[in-house]
Protein backbone atom coordinates (compact mmCIF):
# COMPACT_ATOMS: atom_id res chain seq x y z
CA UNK A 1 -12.59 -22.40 -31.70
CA UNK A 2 -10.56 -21.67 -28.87
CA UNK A 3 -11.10 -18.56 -26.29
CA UNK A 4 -8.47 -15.87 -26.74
CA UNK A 5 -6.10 -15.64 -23.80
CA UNK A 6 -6.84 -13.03 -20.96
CA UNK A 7 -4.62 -9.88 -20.95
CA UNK A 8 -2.79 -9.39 -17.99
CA UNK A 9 -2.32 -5.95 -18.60
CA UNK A 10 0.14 -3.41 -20.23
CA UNK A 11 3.38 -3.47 -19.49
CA UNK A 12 4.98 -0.51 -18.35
CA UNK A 13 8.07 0.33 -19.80
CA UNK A 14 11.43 1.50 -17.84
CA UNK A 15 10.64 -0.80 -14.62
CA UNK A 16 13.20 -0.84 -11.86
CA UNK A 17 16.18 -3.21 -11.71
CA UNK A 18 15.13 -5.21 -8.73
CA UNK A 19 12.66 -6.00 -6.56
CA UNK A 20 9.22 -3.47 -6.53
CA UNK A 21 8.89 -2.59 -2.80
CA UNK A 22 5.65 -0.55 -3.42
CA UNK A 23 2.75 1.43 -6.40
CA UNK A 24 0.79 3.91 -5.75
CA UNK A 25 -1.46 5.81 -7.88
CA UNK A 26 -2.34 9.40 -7.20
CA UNK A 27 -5.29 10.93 -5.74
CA UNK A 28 -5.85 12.94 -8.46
CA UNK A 29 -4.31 11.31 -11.93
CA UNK A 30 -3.23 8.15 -13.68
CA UNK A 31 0.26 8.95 -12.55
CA UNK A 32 1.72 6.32 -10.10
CA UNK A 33 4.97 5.97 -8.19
CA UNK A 34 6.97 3.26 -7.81
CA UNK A 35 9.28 2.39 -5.10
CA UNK A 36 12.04 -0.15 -5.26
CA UNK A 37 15.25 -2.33 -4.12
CA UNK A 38 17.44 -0.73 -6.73
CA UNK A 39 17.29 2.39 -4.99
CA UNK A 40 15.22 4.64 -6.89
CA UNK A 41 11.79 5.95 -7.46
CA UNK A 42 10.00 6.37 -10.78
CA UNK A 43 7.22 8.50 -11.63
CA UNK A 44 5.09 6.88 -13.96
CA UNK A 45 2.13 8.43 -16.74
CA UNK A 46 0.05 4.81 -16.43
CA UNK A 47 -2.18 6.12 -19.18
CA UNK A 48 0.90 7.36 -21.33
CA UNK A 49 3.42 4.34 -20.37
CA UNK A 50 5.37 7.38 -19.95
CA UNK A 51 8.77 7.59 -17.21
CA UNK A 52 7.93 11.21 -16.44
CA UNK A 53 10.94 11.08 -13.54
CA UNK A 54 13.64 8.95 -11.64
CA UNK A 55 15.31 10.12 -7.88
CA UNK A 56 18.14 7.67 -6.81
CA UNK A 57 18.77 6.99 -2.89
CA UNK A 58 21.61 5.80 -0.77
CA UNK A 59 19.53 2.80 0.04
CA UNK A 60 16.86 0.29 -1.13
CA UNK A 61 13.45 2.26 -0.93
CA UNK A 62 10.98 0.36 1.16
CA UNK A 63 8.08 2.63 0.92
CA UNK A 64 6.42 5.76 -1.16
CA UNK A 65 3.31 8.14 -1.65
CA UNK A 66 2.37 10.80 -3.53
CA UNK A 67 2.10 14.49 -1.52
CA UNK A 68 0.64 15.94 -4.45
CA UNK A 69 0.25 14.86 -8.37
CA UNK A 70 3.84 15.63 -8.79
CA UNK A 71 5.77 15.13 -5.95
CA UNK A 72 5.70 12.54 -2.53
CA UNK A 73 7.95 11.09 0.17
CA UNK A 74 10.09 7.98 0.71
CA UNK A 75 11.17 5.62 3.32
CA UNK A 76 14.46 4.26 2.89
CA UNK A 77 16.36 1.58 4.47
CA UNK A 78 19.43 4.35 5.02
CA UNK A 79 17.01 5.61 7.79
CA UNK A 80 16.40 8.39 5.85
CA UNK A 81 12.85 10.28 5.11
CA UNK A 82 12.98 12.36 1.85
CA UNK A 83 10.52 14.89 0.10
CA UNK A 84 11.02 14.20 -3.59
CA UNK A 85 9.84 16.89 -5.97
CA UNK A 86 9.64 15.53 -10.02
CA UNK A 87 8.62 19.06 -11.26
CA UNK A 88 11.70 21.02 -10.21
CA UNK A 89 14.13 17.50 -9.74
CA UNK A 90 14.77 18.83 -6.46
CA UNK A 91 14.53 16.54 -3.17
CA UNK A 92 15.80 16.88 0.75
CA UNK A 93 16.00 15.10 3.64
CA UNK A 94 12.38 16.21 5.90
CA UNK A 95 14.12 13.50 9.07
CA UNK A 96 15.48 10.46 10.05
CA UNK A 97 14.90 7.26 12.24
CA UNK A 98 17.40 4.90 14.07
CA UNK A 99 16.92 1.86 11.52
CA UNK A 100 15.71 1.62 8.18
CA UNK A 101 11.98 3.13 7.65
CA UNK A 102 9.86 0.54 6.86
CA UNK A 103 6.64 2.84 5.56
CA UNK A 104 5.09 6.00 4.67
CA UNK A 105 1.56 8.27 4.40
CA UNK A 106 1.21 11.66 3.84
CA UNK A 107 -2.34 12.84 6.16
CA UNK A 108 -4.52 14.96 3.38
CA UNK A 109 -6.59 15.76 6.47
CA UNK A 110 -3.83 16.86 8.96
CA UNK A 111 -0.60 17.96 6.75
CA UNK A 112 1.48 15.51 7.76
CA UNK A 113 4.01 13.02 6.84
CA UNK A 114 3.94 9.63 9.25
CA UNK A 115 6.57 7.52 8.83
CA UNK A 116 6.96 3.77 10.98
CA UNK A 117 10.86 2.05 11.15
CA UNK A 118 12.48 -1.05 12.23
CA UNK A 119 13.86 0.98 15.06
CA UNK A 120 10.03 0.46 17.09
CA UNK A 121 8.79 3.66 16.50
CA UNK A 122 6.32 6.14 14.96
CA UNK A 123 6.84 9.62 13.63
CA UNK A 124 5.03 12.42 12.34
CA UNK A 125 6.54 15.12 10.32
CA UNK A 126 5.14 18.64 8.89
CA UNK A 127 6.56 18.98 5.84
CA UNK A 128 5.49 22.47 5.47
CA UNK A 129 8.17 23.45 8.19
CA UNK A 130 11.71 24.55 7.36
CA UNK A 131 13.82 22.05 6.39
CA UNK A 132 15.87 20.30 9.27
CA UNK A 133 14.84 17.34 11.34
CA UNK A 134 14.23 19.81 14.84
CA UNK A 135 11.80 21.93 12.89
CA UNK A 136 9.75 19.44 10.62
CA UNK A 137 9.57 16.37 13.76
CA UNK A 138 6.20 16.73 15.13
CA UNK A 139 6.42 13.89 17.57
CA UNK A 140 7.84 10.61 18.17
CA UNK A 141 5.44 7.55 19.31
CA UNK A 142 7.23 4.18 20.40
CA UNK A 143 5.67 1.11 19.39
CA UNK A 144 5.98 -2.57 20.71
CA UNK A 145 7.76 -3.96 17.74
CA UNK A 146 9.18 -3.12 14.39
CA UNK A 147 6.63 -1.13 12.24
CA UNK A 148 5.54 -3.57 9.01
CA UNK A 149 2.56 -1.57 8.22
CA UNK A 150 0.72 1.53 8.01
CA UNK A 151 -2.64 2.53 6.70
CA UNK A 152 -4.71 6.16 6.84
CA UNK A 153 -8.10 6.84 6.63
CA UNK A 154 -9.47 10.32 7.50
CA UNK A 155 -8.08 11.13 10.83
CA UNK A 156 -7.56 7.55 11.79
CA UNK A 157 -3.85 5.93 11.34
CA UNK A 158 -3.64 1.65 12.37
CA UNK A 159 -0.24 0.85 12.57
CA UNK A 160 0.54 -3.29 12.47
CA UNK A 161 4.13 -4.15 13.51
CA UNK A 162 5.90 -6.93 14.26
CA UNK A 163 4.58 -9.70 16.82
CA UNK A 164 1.18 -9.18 15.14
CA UNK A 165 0.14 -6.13 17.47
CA UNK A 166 -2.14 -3.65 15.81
CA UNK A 167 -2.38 0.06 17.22
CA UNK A 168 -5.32 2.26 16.17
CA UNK A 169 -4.28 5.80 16.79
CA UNK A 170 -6.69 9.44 16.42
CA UNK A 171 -4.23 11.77 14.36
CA UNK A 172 -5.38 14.64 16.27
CA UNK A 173 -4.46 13.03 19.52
CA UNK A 174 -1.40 10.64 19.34
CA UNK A 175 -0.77 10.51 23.02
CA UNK A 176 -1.59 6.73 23.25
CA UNK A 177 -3.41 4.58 20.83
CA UNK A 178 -7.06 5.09 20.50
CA UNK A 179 -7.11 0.66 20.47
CA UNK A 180 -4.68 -1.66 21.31
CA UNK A 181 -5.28 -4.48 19.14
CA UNK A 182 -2.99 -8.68 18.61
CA UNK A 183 -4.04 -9.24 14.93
CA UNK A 184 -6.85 -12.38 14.70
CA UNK A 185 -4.11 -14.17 12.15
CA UNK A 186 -1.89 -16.58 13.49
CA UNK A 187 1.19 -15.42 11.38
CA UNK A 188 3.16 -12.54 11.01
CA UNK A 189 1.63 -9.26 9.00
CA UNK A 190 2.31 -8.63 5.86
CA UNK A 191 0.12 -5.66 5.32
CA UNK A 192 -2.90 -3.35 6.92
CA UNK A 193 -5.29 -1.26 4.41
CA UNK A 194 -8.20 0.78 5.91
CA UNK A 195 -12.06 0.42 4.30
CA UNK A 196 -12.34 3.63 2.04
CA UNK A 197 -15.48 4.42 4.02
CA UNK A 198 -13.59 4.32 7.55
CA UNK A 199 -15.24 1.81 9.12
CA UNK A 200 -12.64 -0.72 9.47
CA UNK A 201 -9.50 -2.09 8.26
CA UNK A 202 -8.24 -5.45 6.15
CA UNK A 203 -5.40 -7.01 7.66
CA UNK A 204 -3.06 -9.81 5.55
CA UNK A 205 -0.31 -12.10 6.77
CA UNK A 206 2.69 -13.89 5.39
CA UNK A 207 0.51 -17.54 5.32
CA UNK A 208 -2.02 -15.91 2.76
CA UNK A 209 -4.50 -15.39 4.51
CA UNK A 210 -6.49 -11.87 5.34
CA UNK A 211 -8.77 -10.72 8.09
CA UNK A 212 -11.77 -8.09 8.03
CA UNK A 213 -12.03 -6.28 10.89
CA UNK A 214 -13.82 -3.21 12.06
CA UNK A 215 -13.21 -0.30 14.52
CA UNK A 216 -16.73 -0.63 15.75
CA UNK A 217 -18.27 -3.88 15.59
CA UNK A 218 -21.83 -1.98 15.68
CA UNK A 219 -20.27 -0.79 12.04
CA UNK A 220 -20.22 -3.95 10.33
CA UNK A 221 -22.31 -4.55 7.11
CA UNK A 222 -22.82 -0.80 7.20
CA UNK A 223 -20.37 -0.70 3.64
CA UNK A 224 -21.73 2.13 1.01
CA UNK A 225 -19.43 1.02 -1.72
CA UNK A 226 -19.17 -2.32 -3.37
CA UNK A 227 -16.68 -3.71 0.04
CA UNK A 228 -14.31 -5.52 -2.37
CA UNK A 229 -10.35 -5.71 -2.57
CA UNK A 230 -7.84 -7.32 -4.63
CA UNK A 231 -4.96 -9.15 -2.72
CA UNK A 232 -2.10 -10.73 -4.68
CA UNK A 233 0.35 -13.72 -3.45
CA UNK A 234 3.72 -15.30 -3.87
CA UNK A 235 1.78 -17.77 -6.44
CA UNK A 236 1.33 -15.11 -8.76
CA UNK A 237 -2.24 -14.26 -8.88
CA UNK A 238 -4.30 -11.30 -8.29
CA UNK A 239 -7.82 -12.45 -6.95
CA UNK A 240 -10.79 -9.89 -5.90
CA UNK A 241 -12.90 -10.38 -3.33
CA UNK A 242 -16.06 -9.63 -1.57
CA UNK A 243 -14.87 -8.63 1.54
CA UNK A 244 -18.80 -8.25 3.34
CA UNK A 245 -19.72 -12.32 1.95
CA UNK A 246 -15.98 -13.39 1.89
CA UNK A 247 -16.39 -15.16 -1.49
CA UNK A 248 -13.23 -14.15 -4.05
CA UNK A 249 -15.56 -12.68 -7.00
CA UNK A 250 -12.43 -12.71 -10.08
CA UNK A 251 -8.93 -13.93 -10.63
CA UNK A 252 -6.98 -12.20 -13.09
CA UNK A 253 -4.65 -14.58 -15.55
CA UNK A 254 -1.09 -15.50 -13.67
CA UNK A 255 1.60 -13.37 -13.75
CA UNK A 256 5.02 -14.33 -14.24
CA UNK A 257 6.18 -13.99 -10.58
CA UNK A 258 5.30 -13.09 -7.57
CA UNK A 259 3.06 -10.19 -5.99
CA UNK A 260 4.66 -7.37 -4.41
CA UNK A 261 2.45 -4.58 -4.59
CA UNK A 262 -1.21 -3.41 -5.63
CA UNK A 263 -2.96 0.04 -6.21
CA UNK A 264 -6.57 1.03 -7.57
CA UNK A 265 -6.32 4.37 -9.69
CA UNK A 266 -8.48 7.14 -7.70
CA UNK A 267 -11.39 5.95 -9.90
CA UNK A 268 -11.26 2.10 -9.94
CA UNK A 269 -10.72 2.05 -13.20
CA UNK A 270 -7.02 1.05 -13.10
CA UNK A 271 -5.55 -1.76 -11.58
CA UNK A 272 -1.32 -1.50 -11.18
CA UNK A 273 0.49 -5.01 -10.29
CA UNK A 274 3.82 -5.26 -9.12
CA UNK A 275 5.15 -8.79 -10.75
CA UNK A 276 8.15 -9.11 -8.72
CA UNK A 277 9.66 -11.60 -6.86
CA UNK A 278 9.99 -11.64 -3.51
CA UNK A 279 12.38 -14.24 -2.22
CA UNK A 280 10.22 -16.37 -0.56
CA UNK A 281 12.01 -19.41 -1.73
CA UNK A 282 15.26 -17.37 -1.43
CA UNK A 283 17.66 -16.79 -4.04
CA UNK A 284 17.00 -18.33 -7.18
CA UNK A 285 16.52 -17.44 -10.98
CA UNK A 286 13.51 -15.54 -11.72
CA UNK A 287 11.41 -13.62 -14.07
CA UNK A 288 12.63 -9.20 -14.46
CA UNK A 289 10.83 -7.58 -12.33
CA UNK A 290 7.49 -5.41 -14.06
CA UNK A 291 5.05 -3.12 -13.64
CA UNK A 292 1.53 -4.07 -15.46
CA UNK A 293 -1.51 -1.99 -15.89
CA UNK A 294 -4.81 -3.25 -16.28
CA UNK A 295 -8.52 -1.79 -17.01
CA UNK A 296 -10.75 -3.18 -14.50
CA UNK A 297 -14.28 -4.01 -15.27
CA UNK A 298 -17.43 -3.57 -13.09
CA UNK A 299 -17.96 -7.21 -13.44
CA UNK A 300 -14.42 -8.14 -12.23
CA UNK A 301 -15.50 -6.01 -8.27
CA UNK A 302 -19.29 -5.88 -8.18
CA UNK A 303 -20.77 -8.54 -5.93
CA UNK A 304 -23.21 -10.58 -7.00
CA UNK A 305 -26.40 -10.16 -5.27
CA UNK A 306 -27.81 -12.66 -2.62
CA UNK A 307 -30.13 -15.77 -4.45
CA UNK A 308 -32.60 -16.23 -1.68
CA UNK A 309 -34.70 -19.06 -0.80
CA UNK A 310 -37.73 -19.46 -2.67
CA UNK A 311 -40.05 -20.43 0.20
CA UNK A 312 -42.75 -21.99 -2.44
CA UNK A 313 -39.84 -24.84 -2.96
């Protein structure tokens, strides 16, 4: 008798026509929003496999998050920040860089937007201002490189850009980082993601691998949750980890091209994967880009506890 094969997931239906820049899932739902190449950004049910909305742009979209369950922001290679509201299909323009914005967070615990570009710098918006870029800019910090990367948690932003320099910044004091930081992996970043409990931050880079590292050493092993993340690659497999005892603890069945993106739902019950290549063996024929949802179990992200020694042996 033979084992039946593992599910990668469902399939959501309606994915974008080229390549998956980013997924996120909201803070408060299953709904999750999708950022791509072709332009757009879709507004996804995950539970429902529903399209609940659609916003083209005059550029590929690099980056999105959600602002509230129904409506978020963009970054968009036409240097353009947008507000994009599904509810009413309304959406403007809250600023704009000098070169295509690379990333985007919206601050639950300060109001605003923060957006990093290609032109080597770092803005923060308020959205709740009028509209027009002298009104809504809060303040413009210059980096030393092109912004790749940016993660939030609480009032702490860490910003990774190009040349593997990693800035930790206070949101309620942006005058100069709070840490000036050269990433511990020899290669270029790829991506930054903060511990949910704020003690540190994961940092991955374009050779595969990824780096734990904390804000205050004298916080490490401190983790109240289970300390485990999922990465994905180029090879097309999603593999969690035990971040605390660096040991991978699952890897999901293969997927039928690369890794772009990954987002827990607010719960960790949801897993969304971005199958979609991303040219890392430049152009060539490849499987349509999708969006797959999976139901994660506890056994897939709990780590398993410590066998000690017997001393009696």
């Amino acid at each position: 008798m033979t084992a039946a094969p593992q599910s990668t997931g469902r399939e959501l239906t309606g994915p974008p026509t080229d390549g998956i820049s980013n997924l996120r899932f909201s803070n408060h739902s299953d709904n999750l929003l999708v950022s791509s190449w072709d332009k757009s950004v879709r507004l996804y049910d995950a539970s429902a496999n529903a399209l609940r909305g659609e916003f083209m742009h005059g550029g590929a979209v690099l980056d999105c998050c959600f602002h509230d369950d129904s409506s978020g922001f963009t970054a968009c290679a036409d240097h353009t920040v947008r507000r994009l509201v599904f509810n009413y299909g309304r959406e403007d323009i809250l600023g704009r860089h000098d070169a295509p914005v690379r990333c985007v967070e919206y601050s639950y615990a300060t109001g605003q937007v923060i957006t990093g570009s290609w032109d080597k710098t770092l803005k923060c918006w308020d959205p709740r201002g009028a509209s027009g870029q002298e009104r809504s800019l809060i303040g413009t910090y210059t980096q030393p490189e092109r912004v790749y990367s940016l993660s939030l948690v609480g009032n702490r932003l860490v910003v990774a850009t190009a040349g593997r320099h990693v800035n930790v910044y206070d949101l309620r004091n942006m005058s100069q980082p709070e840490q000036r930081r050269e990433s511990s992996l020899k290669y270029q970043t790829r991506c930054v993601r903060c511990y949910p409990n704020g003690t540190g931050y994961a940092l991955s880079s374009v050779e595969g691998r990824v780096a734990m590292e904390f804000f205050d050493l004298s916080e490490a092993g401190q983790s109240k949750n289970y300390g485990t993340f999922a990465t994905g690659g180029c090879d097309g497999y999603v593999n969690v980890w035990d971040g605390n005892n660096k040991k991978r603890l699952y890897q999901y069945p293969k997927y039928p091209t690369s890794i772009a993106a990954l987002s827990f739902s607010r719960d960790g019950r949801l897993l969304a994967v971005a199958s979609s290549y991303t040219y890392e063996e430049g152009d060539k024929p490849h499987e349509p880009d999708a969006i797959f949802v999976r139901s994660v179990n506890e056994v897939e992200v709990k780590p398993k506890p410590k066998v000690l020694p017997n001393p009696g042996t």
